[in-house]
N, C-alpha and C. Protein backbone atom coordinates (compact mmCIF):
# COMPACT_ATOMS: atom_id res chain seq x y z
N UNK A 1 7.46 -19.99 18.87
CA UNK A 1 7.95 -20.75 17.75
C UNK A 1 6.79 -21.43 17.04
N UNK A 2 6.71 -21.36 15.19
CA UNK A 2 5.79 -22.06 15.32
C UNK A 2 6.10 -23.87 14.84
N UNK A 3 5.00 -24.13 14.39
CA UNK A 3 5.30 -25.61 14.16
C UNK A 3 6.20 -26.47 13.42
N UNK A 4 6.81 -25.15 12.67
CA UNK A 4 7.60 -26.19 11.28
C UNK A 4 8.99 -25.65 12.24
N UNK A 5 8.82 -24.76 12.93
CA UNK A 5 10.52 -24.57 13.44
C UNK A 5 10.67 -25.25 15.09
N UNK A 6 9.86 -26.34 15.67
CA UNK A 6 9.73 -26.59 16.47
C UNK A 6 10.74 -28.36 16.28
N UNK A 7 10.46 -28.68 14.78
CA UNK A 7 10.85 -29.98 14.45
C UNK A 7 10.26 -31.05 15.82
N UNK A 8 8.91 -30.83 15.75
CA UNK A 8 9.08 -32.04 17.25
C UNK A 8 8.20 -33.16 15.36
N UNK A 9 7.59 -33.90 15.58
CA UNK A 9 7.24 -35.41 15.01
C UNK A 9 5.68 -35.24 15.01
N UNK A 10 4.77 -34.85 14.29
CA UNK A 10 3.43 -35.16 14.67
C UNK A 10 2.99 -36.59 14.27
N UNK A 11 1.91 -36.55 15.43
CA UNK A 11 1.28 -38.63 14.75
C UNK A 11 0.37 -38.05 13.85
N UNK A 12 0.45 -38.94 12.93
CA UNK A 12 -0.64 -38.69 12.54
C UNK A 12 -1.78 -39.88 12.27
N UNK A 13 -2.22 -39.45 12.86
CA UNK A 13 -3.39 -40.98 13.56
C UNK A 13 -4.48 -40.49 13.12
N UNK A 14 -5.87 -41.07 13.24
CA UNK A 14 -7.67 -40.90 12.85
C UNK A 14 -7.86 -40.00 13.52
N UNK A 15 -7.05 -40.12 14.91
CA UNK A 15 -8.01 -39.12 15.88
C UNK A 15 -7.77 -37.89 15.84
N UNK A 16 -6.23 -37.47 15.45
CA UNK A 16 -5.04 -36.40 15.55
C UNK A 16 -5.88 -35.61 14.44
N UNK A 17 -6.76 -36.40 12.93
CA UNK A 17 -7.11 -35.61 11.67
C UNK A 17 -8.40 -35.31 12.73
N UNK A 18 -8.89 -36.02 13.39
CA UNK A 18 -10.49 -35.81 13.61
C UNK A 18 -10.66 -34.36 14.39
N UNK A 19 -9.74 -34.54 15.29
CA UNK A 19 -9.47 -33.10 16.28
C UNK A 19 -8.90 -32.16 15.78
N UNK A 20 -7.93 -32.26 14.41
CA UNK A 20 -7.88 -30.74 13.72
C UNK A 20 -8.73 -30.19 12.98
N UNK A 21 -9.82 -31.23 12.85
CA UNK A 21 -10.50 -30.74 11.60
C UNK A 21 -11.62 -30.08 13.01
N UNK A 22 -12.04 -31.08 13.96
CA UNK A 22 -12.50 -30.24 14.87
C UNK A 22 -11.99 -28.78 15.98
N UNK A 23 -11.39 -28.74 15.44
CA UNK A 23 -10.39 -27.26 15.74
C UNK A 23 -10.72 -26.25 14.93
N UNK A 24 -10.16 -27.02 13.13
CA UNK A 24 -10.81 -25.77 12.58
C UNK A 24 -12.25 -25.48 12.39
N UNK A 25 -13.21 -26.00 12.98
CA UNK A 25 -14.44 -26.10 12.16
C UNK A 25 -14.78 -25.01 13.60
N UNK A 26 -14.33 -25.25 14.91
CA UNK A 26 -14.27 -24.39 16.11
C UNK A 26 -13.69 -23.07 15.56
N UNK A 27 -12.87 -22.79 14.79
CA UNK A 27 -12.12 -21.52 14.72
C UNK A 27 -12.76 -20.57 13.34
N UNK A 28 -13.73 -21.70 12.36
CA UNK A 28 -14.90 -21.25 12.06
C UNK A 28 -15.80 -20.04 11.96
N UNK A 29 -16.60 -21.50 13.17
CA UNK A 29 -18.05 -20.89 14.21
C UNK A 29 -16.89 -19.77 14.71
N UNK A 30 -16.58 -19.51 15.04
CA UNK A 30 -16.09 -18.39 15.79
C UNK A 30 -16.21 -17.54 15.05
N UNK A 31 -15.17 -17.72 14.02
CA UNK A 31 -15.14 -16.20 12.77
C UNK A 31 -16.57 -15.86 12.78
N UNK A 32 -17.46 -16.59 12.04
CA UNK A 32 -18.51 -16.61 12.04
C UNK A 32 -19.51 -15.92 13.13
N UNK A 33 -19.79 -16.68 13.78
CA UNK A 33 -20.19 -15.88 15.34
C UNK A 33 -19.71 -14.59 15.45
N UNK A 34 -18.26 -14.15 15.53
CA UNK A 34 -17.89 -12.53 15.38
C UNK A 34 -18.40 -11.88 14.07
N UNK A 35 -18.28 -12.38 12.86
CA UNK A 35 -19.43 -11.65 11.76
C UNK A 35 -20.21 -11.14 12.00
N UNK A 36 -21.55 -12.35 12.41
CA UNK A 36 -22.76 -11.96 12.61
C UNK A 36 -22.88 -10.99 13.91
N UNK A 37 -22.11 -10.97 15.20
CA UNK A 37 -22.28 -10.09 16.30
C UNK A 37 -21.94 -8.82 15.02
N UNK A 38 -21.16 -8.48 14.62
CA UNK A 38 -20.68 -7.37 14.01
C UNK A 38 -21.88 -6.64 13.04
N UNK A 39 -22.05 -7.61 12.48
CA UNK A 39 -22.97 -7.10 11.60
C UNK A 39 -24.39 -7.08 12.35
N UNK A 40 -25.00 -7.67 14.04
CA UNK A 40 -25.79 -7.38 14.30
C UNK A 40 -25.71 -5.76 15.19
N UNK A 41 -24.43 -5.62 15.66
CA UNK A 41 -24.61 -4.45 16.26
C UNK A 41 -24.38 -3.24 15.17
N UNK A 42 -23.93 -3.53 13.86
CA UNK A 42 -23.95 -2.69 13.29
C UNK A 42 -25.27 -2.29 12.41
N UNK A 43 -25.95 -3.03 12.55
CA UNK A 43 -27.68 -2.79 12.55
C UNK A 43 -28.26 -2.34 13.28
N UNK A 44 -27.73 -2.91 14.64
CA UNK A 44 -28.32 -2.17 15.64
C UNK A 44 -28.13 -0.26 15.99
N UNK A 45 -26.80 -0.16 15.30
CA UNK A 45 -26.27 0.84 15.60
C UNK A 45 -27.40 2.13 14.77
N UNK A 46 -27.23 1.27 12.80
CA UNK A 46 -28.17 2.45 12.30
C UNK A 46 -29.51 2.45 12.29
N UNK A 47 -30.44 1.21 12.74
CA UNK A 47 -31.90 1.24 13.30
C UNK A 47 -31.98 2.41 14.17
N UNK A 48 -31.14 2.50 15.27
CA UNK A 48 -31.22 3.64 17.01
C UNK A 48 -30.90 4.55 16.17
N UNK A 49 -29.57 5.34 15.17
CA UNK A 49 -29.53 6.49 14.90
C UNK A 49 -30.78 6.50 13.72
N UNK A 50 -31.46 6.07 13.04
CA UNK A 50 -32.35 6.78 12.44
C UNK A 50 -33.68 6.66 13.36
N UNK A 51 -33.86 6.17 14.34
CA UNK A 51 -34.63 6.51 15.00
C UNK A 51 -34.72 8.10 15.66
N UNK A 52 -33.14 7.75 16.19
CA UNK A 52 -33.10 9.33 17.06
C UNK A 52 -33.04 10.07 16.26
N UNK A 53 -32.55 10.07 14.74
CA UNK A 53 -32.90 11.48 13.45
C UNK A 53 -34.44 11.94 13.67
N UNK A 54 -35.37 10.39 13.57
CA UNK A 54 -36.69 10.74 13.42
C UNK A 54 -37.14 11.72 14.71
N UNK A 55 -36.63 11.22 15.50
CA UNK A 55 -37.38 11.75 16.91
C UNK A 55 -36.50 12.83 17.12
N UNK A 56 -35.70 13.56 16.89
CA UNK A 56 -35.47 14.78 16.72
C UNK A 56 -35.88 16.00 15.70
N UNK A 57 -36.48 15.21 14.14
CA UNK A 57 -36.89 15.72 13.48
C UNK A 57 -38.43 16.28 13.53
N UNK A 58 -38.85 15.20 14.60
CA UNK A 58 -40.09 15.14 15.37
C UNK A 58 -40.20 16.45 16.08
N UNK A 59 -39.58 16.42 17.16
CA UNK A 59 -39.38 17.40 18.25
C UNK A 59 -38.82 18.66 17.44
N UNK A 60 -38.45 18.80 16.58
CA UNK A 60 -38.23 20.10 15.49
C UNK A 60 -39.68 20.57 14.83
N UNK A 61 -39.92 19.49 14.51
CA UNK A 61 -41.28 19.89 13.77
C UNK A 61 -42.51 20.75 14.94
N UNK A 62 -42.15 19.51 15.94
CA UNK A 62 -43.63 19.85 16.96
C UNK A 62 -43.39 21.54 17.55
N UNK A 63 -41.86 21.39 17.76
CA UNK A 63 -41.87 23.11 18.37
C UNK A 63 -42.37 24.28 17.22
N UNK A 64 -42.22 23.75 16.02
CA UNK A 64 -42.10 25.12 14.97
C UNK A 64 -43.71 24.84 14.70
N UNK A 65 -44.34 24.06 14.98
CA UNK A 65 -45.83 24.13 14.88
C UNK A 65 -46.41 24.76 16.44
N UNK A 66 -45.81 24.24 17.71
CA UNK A 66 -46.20 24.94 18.88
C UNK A 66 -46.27 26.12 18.69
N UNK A 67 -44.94 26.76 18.39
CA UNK A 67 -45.39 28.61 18.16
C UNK A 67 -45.81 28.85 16.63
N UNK A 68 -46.25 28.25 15.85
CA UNK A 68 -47.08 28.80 15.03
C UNK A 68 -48.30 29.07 15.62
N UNK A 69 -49.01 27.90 16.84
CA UNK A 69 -50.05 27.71 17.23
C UNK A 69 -50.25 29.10 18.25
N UNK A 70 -49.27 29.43 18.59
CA UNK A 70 -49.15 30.26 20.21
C UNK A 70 -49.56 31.59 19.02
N UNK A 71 -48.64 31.64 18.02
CA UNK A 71 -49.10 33.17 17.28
C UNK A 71 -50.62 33.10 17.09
N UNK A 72 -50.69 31.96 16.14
CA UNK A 72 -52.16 32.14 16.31
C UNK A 72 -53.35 32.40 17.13
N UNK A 73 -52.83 31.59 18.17
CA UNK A 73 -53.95 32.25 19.58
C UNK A 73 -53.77 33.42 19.65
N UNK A 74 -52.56 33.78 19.63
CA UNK A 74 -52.52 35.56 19.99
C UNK A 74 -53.24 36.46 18.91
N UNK A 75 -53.13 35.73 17.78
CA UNK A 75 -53.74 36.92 16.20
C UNK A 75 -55.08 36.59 16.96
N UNK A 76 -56.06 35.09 17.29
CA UNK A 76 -57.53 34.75 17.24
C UNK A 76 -57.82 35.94 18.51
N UNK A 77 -56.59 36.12 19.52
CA UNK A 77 -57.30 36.56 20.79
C UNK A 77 -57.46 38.39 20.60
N UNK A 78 -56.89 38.55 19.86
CA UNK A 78 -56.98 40.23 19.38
C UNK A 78 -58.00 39.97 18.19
N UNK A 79 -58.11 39.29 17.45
CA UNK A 79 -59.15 39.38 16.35
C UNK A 79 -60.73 39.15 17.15
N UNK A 80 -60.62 38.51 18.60
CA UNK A 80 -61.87 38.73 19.23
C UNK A 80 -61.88 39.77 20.04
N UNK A 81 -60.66 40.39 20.74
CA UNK A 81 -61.23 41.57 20.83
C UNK A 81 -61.69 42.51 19.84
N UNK A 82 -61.37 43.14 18.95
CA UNK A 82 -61.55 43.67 17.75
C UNK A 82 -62.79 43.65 17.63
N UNK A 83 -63.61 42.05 17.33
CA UNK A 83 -64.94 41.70 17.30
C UNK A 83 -65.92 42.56 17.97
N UNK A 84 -65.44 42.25 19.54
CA UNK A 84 -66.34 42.67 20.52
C UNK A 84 -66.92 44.41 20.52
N UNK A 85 -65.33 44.98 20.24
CA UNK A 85 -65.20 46.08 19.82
C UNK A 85 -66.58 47.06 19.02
N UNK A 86 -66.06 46.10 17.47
CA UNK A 86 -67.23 46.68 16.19
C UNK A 86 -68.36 46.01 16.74
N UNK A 87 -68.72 45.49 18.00
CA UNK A 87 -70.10 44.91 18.27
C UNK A 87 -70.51 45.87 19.34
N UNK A 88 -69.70 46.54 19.93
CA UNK A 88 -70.39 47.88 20.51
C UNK A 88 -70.23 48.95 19.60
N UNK A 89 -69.77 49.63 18.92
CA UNK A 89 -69.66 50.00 17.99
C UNK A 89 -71.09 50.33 16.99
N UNK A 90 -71.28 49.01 16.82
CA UNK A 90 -72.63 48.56 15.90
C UNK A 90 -74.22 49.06 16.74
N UNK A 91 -73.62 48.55 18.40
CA UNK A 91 -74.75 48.94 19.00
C UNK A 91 -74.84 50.41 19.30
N UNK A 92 -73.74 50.84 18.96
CA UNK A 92 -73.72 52.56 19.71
C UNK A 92 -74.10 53.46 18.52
N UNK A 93 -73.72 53.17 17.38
CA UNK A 93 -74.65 53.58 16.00
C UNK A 93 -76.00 53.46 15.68
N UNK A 94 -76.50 51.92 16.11
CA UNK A 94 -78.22 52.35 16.05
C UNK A 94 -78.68 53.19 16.86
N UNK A 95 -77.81 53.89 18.10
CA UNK A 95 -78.82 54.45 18.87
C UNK A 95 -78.91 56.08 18.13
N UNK A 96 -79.65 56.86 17.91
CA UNK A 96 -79.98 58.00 17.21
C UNK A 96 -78.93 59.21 17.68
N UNK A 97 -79.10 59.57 19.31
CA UNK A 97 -78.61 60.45 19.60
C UNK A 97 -76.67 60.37 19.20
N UNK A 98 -75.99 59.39 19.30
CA UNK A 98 -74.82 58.68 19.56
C UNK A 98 -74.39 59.10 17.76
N UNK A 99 -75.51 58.85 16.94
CA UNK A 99 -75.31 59.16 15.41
C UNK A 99 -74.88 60.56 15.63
N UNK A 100 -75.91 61.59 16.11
CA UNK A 100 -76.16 62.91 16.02
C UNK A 100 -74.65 63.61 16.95
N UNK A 101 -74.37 63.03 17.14
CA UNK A 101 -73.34 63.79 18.20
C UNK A 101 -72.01 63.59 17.31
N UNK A 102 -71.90 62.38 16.55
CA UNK A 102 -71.13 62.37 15.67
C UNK A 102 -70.75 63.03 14.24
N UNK A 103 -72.15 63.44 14.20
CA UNK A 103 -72.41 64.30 12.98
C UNK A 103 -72.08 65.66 13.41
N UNK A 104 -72.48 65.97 14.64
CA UNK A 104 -72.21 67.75 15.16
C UNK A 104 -70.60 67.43 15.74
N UNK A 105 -69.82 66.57 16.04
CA UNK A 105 -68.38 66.88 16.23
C UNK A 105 -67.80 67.04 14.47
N UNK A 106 -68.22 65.58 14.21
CA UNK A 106 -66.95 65.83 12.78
C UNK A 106 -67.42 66.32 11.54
N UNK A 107 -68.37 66.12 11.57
CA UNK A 107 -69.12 66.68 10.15
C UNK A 107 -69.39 68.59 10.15
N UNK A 108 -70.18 68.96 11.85
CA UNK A 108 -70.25 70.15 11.72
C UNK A 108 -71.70 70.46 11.24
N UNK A 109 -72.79 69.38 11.93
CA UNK A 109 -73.97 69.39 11.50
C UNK A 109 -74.64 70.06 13.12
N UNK A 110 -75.21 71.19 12.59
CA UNK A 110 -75.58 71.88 14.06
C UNK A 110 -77.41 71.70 14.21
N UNK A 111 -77.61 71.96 15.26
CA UNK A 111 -79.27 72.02 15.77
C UNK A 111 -79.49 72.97 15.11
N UNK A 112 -80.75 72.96 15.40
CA UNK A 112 -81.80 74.48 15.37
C UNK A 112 -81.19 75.46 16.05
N UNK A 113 -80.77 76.82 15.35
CA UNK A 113 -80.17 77.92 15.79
C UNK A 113 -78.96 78.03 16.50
N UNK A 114 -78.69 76.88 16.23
CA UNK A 114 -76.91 76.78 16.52
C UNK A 114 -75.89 77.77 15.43
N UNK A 115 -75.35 78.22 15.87
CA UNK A 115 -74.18 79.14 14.98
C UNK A 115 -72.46 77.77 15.36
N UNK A 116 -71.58 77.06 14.32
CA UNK A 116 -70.34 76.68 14.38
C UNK A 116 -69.55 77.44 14.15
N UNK A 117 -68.18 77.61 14.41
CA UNK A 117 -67.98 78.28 14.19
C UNK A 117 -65.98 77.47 14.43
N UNK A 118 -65.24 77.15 13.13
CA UNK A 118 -64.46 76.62 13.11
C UNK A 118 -62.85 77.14 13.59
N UNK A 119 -62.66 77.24 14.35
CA UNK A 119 -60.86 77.79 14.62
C UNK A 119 -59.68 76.96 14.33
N UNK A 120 -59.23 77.96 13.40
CA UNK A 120 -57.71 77.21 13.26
C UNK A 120 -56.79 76.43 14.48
N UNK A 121 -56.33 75.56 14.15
CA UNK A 121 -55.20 74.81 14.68
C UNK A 121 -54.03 75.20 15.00
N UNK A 122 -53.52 76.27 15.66
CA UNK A 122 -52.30 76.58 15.52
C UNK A 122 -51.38 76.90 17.11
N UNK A 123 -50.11 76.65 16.68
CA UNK A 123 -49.58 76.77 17.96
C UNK A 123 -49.72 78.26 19.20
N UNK A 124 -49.48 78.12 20.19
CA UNK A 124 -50.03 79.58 20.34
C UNK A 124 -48.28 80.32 20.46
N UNK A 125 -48.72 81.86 20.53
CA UNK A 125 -47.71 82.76 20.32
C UNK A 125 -47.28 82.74 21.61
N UNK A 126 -46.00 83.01 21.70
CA UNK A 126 -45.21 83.38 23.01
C UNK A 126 -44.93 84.68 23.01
């Protein structure tokens, strides 16, 4: 029931105003107090999720740069073999004879009194 259907008599005395007004000024701070909790956890709430956006956007980034990095080692580690390769290569060309042997397979450059003598390519007969 509330107060107006209760019909009891209130006093109304100094002290009776002093303690409602200290009631409401209690019921207040309260509202109040629940505001600010509200509005601090609801700060709190989108500070942590844009953190965890960042730090997932983070951990997105770092993987798609990890295997960029991993391809790359793999292109640098075949582009040094390759290297090593045309560096024997380079050394097997200055040597004279290594030229000459290349010239008498593909070119068809023969010695002194050599006769070549070229045969077709073809499947053989059955």
């Amino acid at each position: 029931m509330s107060r107006k259907e209760r019909k009891i008599a209130k006093i109304e005395s100094n002290y009776v105003k002093q303690y409602d007004a200290y009631q409401e000024r209690q019921m207040k701070k309260k509202k109040r107090l629940y505001r600010r909790l509200v509005l601090f956890v609801l700060l709190l709430m989108i500070t942590l999720g844009s953190i965890i956006a960042y730090n997932l956007n983070q951990r997105a980034l770092y993987t798609e740069k990890q295997e960029k990095y991993d391809q790359l080692e793999e292109k640098m580690t075949s582009l040094e073999k390759e290297e090593k390769n045309l560096e024997q290569e380079i050394q097997l060309l200055n040597d004279e004879d290594y030229v000459l042997e290349i010239a008498r397979t593909n070119y068809f450059f023969s010695k002194e009194g050599e006769l070549i003598f070229k045969l077709p390519e073809e499947d053989p007969s059955y």
